[in-house]
Each structure stands twice: as C-alpha cells, then as structure tokens.
Protein backbone atom coordinates (compact mmCIF):
# COMPACT_ATOMS: atom_id res chain seq x y z
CA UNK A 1 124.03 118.28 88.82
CA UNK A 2 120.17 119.15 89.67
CA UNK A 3 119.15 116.65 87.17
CA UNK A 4 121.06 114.14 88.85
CA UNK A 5 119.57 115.45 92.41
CA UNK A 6 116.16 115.09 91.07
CA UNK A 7 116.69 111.40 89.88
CA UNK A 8 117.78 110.41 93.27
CA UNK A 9 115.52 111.65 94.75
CA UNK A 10 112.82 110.31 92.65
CA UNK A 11 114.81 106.97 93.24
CA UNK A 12 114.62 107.27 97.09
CA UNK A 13 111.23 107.53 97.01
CA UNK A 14 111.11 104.23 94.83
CA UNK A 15 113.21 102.56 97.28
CA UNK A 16 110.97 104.39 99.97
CA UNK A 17 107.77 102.67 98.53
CA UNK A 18 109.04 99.74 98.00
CA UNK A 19 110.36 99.57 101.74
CA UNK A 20 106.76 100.22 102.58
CA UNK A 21 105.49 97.80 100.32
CA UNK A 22 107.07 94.61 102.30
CA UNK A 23 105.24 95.92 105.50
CA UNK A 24 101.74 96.47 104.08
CA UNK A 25 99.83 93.28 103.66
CA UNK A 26 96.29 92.36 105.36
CA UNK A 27 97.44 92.60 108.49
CA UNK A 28 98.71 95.99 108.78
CA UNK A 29 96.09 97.41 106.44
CA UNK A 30 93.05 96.03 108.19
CA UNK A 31 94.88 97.48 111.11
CA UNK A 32 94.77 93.86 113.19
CA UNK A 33 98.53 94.08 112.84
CA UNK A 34 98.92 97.35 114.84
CA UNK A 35 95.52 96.10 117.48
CA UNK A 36 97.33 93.15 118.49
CA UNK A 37 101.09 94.63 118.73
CA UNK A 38 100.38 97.96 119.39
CA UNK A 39 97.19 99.09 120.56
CA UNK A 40 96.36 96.43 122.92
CA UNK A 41 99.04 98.23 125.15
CA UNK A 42 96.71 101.18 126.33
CA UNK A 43 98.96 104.40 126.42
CA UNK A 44 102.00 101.91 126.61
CA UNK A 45 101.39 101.14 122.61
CA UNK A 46 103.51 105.06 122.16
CA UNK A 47 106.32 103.03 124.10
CA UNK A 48 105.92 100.52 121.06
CA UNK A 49 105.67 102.73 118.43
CA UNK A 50 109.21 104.88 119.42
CA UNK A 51 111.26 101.52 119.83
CA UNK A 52 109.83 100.85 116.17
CA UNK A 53 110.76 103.92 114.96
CA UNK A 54 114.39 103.12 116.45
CA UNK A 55 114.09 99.74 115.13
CA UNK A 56 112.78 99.86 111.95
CA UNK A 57 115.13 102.54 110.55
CA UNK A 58 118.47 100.93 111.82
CA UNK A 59 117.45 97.66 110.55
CA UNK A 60 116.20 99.03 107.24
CA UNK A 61 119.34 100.75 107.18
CA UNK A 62 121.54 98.16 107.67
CA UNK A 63 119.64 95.23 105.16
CA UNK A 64 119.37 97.88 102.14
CA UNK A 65 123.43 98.86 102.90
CA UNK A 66 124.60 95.29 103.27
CA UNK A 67 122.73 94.54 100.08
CA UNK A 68 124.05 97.28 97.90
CA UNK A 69 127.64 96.77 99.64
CA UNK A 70 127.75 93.02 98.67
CA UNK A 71 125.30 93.30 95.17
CA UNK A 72 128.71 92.05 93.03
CA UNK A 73 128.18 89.02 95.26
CA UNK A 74 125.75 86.69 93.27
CA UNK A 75 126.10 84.35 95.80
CA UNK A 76 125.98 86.37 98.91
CA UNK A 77 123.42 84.82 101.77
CA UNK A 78 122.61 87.74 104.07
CA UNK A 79 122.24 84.78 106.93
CA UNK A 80 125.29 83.38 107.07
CA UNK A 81 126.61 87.55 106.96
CA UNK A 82 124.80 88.07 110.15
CA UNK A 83 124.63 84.87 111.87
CA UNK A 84 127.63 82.71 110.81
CA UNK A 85 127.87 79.53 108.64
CA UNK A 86 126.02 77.27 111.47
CA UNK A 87 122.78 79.30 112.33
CA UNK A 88 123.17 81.31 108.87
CA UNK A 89 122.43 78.03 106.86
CA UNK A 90 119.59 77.44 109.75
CA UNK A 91 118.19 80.13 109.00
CA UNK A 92 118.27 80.19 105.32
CA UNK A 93 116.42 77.09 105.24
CA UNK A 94 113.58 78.32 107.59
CA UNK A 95 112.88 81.54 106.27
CA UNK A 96 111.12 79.73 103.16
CA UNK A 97 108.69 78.41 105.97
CA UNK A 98 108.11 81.33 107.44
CA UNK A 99 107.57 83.25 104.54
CA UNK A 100 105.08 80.48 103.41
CA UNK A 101 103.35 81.03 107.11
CA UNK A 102 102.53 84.19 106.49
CA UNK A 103 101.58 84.45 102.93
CA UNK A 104 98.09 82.65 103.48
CA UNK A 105 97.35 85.02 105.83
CA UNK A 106 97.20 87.70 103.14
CA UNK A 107 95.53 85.25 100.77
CA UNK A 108 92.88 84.83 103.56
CA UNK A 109 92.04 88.18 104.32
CA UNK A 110 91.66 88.81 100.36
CA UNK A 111 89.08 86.28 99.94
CA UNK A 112 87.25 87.77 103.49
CA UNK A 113 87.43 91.20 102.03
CA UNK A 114 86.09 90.34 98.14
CA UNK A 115 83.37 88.19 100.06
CA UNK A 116 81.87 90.65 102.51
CA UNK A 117 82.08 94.06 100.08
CA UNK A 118 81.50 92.14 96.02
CA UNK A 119 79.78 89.30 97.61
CA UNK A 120 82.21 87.35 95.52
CA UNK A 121 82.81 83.65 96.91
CA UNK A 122 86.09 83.64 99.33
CA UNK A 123 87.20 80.37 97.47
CA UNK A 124 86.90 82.34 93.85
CA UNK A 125 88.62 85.40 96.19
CA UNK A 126 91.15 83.34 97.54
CA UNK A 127 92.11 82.09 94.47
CA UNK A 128 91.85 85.31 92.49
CA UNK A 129 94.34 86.80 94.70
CA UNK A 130 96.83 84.06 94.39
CA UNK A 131 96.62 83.66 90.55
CA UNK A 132 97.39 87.58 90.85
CA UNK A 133 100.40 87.07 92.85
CA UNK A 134 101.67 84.22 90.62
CA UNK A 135 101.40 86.31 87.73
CA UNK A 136 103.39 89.17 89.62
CA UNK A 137 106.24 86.64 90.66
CA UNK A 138 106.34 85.67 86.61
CA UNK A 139 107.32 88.97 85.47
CA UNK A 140 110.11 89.27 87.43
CA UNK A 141 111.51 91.27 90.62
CA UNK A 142 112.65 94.73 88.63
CA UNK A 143 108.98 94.52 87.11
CA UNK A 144 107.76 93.81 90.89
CA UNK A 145 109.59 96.88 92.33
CA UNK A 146 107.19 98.90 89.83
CA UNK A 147 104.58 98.06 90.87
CA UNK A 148 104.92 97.26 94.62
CA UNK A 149 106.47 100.55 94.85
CA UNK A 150 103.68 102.96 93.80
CA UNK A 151 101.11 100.85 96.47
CA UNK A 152 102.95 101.20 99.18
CA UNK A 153 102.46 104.89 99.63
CA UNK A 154 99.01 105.07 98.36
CA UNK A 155 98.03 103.01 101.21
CA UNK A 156 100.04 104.99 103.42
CA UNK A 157 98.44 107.96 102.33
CA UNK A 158 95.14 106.79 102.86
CA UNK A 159 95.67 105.01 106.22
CA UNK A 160 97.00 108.11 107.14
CA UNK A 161 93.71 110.30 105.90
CA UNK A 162 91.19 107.63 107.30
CA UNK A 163 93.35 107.31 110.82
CA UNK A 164 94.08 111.61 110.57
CA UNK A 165 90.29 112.41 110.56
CA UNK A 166 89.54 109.69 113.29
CA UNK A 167 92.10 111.00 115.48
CA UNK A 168 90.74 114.74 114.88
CA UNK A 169 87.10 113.85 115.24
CA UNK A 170 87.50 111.59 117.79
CA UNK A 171 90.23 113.19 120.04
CA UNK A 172 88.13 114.31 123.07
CA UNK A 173 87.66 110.14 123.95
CA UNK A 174 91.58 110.02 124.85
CA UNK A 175 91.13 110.88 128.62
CA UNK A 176 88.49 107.56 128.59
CA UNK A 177 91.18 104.76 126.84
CA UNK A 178 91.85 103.15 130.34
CA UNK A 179 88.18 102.25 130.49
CA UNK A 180 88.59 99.97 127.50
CA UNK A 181 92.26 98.56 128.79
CA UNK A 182 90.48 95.24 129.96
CA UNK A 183 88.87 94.32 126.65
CA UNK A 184 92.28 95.94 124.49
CA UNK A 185 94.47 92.88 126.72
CA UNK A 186 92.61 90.12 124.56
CA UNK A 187 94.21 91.12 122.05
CA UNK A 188 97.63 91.71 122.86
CA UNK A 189 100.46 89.62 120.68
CA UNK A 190 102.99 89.12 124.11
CA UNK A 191 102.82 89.69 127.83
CA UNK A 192 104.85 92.99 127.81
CA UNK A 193 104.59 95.89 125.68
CA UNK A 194 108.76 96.18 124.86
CA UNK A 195 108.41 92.07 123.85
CA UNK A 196 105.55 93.11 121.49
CA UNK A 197 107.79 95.65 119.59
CA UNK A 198 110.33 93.49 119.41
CA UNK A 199 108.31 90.19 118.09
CA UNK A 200 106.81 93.00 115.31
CA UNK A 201 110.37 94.08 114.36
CA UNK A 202 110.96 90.65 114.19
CA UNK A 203 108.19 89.72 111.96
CA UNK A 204 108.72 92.09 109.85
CA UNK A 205 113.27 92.05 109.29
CA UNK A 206 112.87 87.98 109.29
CA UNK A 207 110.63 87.44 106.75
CA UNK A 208 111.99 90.38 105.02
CA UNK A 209 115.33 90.10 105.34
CA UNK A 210 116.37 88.55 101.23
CA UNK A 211 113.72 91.40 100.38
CA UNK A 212 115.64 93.95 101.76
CA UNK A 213 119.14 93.15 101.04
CA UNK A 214 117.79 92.53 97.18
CA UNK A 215 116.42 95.61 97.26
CA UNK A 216 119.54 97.37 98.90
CA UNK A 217 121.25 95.10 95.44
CA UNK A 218 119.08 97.35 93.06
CA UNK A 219 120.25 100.55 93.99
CA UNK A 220 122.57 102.58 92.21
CA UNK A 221 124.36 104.60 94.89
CA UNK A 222 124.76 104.14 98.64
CA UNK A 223 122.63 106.58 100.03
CA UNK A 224 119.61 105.60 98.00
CA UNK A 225 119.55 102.64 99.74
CA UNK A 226 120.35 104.54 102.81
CA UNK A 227 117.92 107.39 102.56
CA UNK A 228 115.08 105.07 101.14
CA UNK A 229 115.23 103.18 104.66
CA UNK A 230 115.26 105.82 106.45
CA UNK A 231 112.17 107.69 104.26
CA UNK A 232 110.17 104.74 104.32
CA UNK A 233 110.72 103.56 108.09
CA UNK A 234 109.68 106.62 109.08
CA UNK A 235 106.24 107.43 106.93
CA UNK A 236 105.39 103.51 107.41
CA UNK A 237 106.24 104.42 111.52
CA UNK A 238 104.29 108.03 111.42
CA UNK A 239 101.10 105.29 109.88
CA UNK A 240 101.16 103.53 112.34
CA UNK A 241 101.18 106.03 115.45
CA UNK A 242 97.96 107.65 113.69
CA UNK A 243 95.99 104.30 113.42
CA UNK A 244 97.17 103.50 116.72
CA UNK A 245 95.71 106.48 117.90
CA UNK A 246 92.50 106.25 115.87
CA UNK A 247 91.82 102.88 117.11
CA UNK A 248 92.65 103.55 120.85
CA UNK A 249 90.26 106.51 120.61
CA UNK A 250 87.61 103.79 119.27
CA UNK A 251 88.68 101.29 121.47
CA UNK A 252 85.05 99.87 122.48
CA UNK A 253 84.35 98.87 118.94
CA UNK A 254 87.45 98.38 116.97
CA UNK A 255 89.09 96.17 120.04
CA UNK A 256 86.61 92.99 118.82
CA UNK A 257 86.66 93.61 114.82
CA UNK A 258 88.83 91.68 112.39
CA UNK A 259 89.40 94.79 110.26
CA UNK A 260 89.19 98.47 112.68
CA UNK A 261 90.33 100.08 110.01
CA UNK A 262 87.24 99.27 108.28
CA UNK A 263 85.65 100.27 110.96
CA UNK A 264 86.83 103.82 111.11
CA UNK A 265 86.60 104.27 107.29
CA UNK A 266 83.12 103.71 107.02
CA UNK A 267 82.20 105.72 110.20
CA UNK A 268 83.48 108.85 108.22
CA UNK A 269 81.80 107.57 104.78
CA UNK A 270 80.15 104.60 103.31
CA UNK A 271 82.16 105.15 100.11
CA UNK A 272 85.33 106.00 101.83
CA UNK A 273 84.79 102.29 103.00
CA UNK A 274 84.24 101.05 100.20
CA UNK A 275 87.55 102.40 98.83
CA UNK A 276 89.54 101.39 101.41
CA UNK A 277 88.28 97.60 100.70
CA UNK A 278 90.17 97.85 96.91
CA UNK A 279 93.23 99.56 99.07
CA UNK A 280 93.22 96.85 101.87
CA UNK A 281 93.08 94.50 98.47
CA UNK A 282 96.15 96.00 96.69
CA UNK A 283 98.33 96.17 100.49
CA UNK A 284 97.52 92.38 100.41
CA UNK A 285 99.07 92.09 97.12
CA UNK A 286 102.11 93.93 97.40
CA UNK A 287 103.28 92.03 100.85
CA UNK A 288 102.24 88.61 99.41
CA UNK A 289 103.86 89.52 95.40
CA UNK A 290 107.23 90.22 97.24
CA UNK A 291 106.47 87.70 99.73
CA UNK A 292 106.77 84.93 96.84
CA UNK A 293 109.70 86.20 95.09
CA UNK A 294 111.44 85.60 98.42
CA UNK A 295 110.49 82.21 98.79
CA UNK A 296 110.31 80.53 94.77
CA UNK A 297 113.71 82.93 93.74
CA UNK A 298 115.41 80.24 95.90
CA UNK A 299 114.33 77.31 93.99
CA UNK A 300 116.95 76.23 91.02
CA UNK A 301 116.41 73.11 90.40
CA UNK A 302 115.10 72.20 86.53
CA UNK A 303 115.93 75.64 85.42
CA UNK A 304 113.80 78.81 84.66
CA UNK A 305 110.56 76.06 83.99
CA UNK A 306 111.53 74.20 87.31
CA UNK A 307 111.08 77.53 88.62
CA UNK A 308 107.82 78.41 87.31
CA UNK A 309 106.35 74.95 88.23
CA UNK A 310 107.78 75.18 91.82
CA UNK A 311 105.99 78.87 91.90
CA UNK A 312 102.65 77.49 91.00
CA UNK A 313 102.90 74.66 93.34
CA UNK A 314 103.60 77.60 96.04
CA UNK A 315 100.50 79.93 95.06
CA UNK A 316 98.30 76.29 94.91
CA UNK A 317 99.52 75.70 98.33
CA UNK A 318 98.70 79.11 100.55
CA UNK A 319 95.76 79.08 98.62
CA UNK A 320 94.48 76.19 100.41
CA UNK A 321 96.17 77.29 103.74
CA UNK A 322 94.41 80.37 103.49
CA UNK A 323 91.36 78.98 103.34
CA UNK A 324 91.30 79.02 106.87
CA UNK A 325 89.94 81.76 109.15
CA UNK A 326 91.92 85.03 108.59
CA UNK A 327 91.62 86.30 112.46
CA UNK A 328 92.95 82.71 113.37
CA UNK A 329 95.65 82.60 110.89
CA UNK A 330 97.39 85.88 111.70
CA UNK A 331 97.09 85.28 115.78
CA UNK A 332 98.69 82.32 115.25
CA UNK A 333 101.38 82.84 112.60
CA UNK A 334 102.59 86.38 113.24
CA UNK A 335 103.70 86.39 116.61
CA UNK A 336 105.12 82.57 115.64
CA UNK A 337 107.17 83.96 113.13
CA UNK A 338 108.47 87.26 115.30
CA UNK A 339 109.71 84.65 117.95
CA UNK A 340 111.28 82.45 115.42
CA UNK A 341 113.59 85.77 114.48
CA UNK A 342 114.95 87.13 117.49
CA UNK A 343 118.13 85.27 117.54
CA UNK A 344 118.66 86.77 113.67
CA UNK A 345 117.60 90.27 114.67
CA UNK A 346 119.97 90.43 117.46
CA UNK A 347 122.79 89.47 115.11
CA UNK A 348 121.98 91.94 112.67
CA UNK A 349 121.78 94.45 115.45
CA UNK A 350 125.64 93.26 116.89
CA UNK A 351 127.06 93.27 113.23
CA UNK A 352 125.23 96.75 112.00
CA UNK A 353 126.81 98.32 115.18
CA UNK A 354 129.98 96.75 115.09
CA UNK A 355 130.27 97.68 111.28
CA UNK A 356 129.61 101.36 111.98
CA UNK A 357 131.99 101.84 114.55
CA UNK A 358 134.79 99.90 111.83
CA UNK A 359 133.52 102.28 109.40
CA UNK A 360 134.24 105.46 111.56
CA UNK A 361 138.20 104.49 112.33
C-alpha cells in the first residue's frame, strides 16, 4: 500500500508538471504574459491573480476529469461535450487556428532570446527552435509528457527564486506602485481588471483544452488527474503572484521591457541572467512541443507519413510567422485568442458545475 502511495504521488507530480508545462511558453516566462494581464492593474492585478487561482483549478479540474472519464472514447471531442454538436464542431475547427496563432509567438521570442544573449542570428534561432519542436512532436505524446513534464517545474522554481529575491529586496518600493499606475495602463490586455483574468483563463483552457483532456486520458486513476490540476494550478498561480509582485515593485523599468523577468534576473546577477535565458528557452519549448501535438494529432489524412508531412508544413509555417516582432505578436494574438474562448469557457464552467451537483445525488 505505501508503494502504491508513493507512485501516485510521484504520478501527480507528473501530471502536475505537465499541467504547468502547457502554461509556460515565452510569454509567461519573459513575464510579458503576467505585465500585460496582470500587473498593468496596479494593486487590482491581486484581484486577478485570486479569480485565477479560482479559475485555473476548477477548469484544470474539470478538462483532466472529463478526459480520464471519457479516455475509452477514441473518438471523444471535448467541444462538442461542452458546447453541443453546433458550436462544438465550431470550435473544433478553430482551435487549430488558434493554436497556430500562438505558436509563432513562442518561436519569436526564441529567436529574440538566442539573438540578444549567443548573438546567434534570430532566423538560424527561429528555425532552431522549430526544428526542435518538430522533432518533439515526432516522438510522440507519452515521450512528450517526459519531457514537458520535468520543465515545467524547473521554470517554476526558478521564476519563483528570481521573483522571491526581487520581492524581498525590493519590498520597501510597494507604498510607491501608484506612482507608476500611468505608465503600467499601456500595457494592460482589456479595459477592466476582472475582463483581463478572464481573457487569460481563456487563453490559456482554449488553446489547451485537447491538451488537457489528453492528458486527463493518460492517467491511471481519477484523482491523479484530479490532484495533478489542482497541484499544478496552484504552484503555476503562487508563480505568478510573486512575479507580479516583483515586477510591480520594479514598475518604472520592467513596465517598457519585452522580457521584465530578464530584467530582474540580471539585477540580482549577470549569470543568474544568463541562466534564466536557457530557462526562458526550454518554457518556450515545452508550450510550443505540446502546442503542436494539439494542432498536427488532428490531421489523418495519408496516414502516419501524411502526418509527418502535414507536421513539417506546420513548424515551416510559424517559423515564418514568427519572424515577426515578438512584443507585436503576443499583444496582438493573446488577448485575440482569450476573446475567441469565452463562449467555450463559460460552457465548460455550466457543464463542470452541473456535473458536480449530478455527481453528489
């Protein structure tokens, strides 16, 4: 019996990284992600952060469950689950689109990052980081959990030292964050602070949502899918409160840089910056890797070398999207793609709570 303990609980943290792993890409890593939906907000960005908390844990909770309750279902579209036939099929045949929205995002910020620290050309970068991606997709999506799943919390981890020893050093400039609130509004994602957390749930459960429910597939027993939600929501949640914080204390310099994070890593250490530019590297990878299962595991057609071509026609094409500025890519895209699932969140919402109290009679 404590043998089996320990293996599940060794398994919820796998499904615990590998939660974290969807969420981690350029954005979040760099820490634009939390600048433009969280910290842009002043003191309101804590208002953000709890209705994340709440969010991302019921949602995570509710994919990873519906996957593992319907993983005999080889055909089973999580969509037309939570939405219906009508909008379900609607939505199955955007969230390719989205998906391929966001990925050159993450290929853009790679090339940025292996240009300004290895002086290595952002083209060759670019590239580099798609080949790397295509090769991940290749091996398939048990090999993919592997490996996604021990980034995720090393990034964490470090996000959480480099943010931790901001916020500690740093601390005394909280009383002075309403000085900065004029240049923090430039950044913000939506008009209102509540709309911000919801687009970022949004973002995140839409383009995630075959992801998830694949992942919930995977699992062995209910409440590692259950527990690895709730694990994962809530380190990747506690993350992002401390870099919220770290920035906001920094406000006057991190509100007009691509990458605060950066920032506040190399204000404690040059070398500690230098690290976090191969971390911010492998958080790129382990968003875009599961990023492009999501979107070539749909394609049939011509059989397993159908497959393969229609994968390197995908990595091909965000490579040349993400040529494009990385700043003006995610602006654009991210809160795009959070709009684009609010209908879909608010069904899974309706069914997840309608499906608990079912469960309880």
């Amino acid at each position: 019996m404590e043998s089996q303990n320990v293996y599940r609980s060794k398994t919820i943290l796998k499904f615990a990284g590998a939660f974290i792993a969807w969420v981690i890409g350029s954005g979040f890593a760099t820490g634009q992600e939390v600048l433009q939906f969280f910290t842009s907000y002043g003191y309101l960005s804590y208002g953000v952060v709890l209705l994340n908390l709440i969010g991302f844990i019921f949602l995570g909770q509710v994919l990873l469950i519906t996957g593992y309750e319907h993983k005999a279902e080889k055909s089973f579209n999580q969509f037309k689950f939570f939405c219906g036939e009508k909008v379900g099929t609607f939505y199955s045949w955007l969230i390719p689109i989205t998906l391929v929205l966001v990925m050159p995002v993450l290929i853009s910020g790679a090339g940025a990052t292996l240009s300004e620290y290895y002086g290595i050309n952002h083209y060759i970068g670019s590239a580099l980081m798609a080949g790397m991606v295509l090769c991940a997709y290749l091996i398939g999506f048990e090999r993919l959990i592997k490996i996604v799943s021990t980034i995720g919390p090393v990034i964490i981890l470090f996000s959480l030292m480099v943010g931790t020893v901001s916020v500690i050093r740093d601390f005394d400039h909280f009383v002075t964050v309403s000085n900065s609130e004029g240049l923090l509004r430039e950044s913000q994602s939506s008009p209102h602070w509540a709309l911000s957390s919801i687009l970022y749930l949004s973002l995140n459960f839409l383009s995630g949502s075959t992801y998830f429910t694949e992942l919930g597939k995977s699992s062995g027993h209910r409440n590692d899918a259950k527990y690895g939600a709730l694990l994962g929501a809530t380190a990747l949640v506690l993350s992002i409160a401390i870099m919220n914080t770290a920035i906001l204390l920094n406000a006057e310099n991190t509100a007009v840089l691509a990458i605060p994070v950066l920032f506040l890593a190399k204000e404690i250490s040059y070398s500690i910056g230098a690290v976090f530019s191969i971390v911010l590297i492998l958080g790129m990878f382990s968003s875009c890797s599961a990023m492009m299962w999501s979107v070539c595991n749909r394609f049939t057609w011509g059989g397993k070398q159908g497959n393969r071509l229609f994968a390197i026609f995908v990595a091909i094409f965000i490579f040349v999207l993400g040529l494009f500025s990385f700043s003006d890519l995610l602006g654009v895209f991210y809160p795009l793609v959070g709009y684009m699932g609010l209908l879909y969140i608010g069904c899974v919402i309706y069914k997840g709570i309608k499906h608990q109290f079912e469960t309880r009679r």
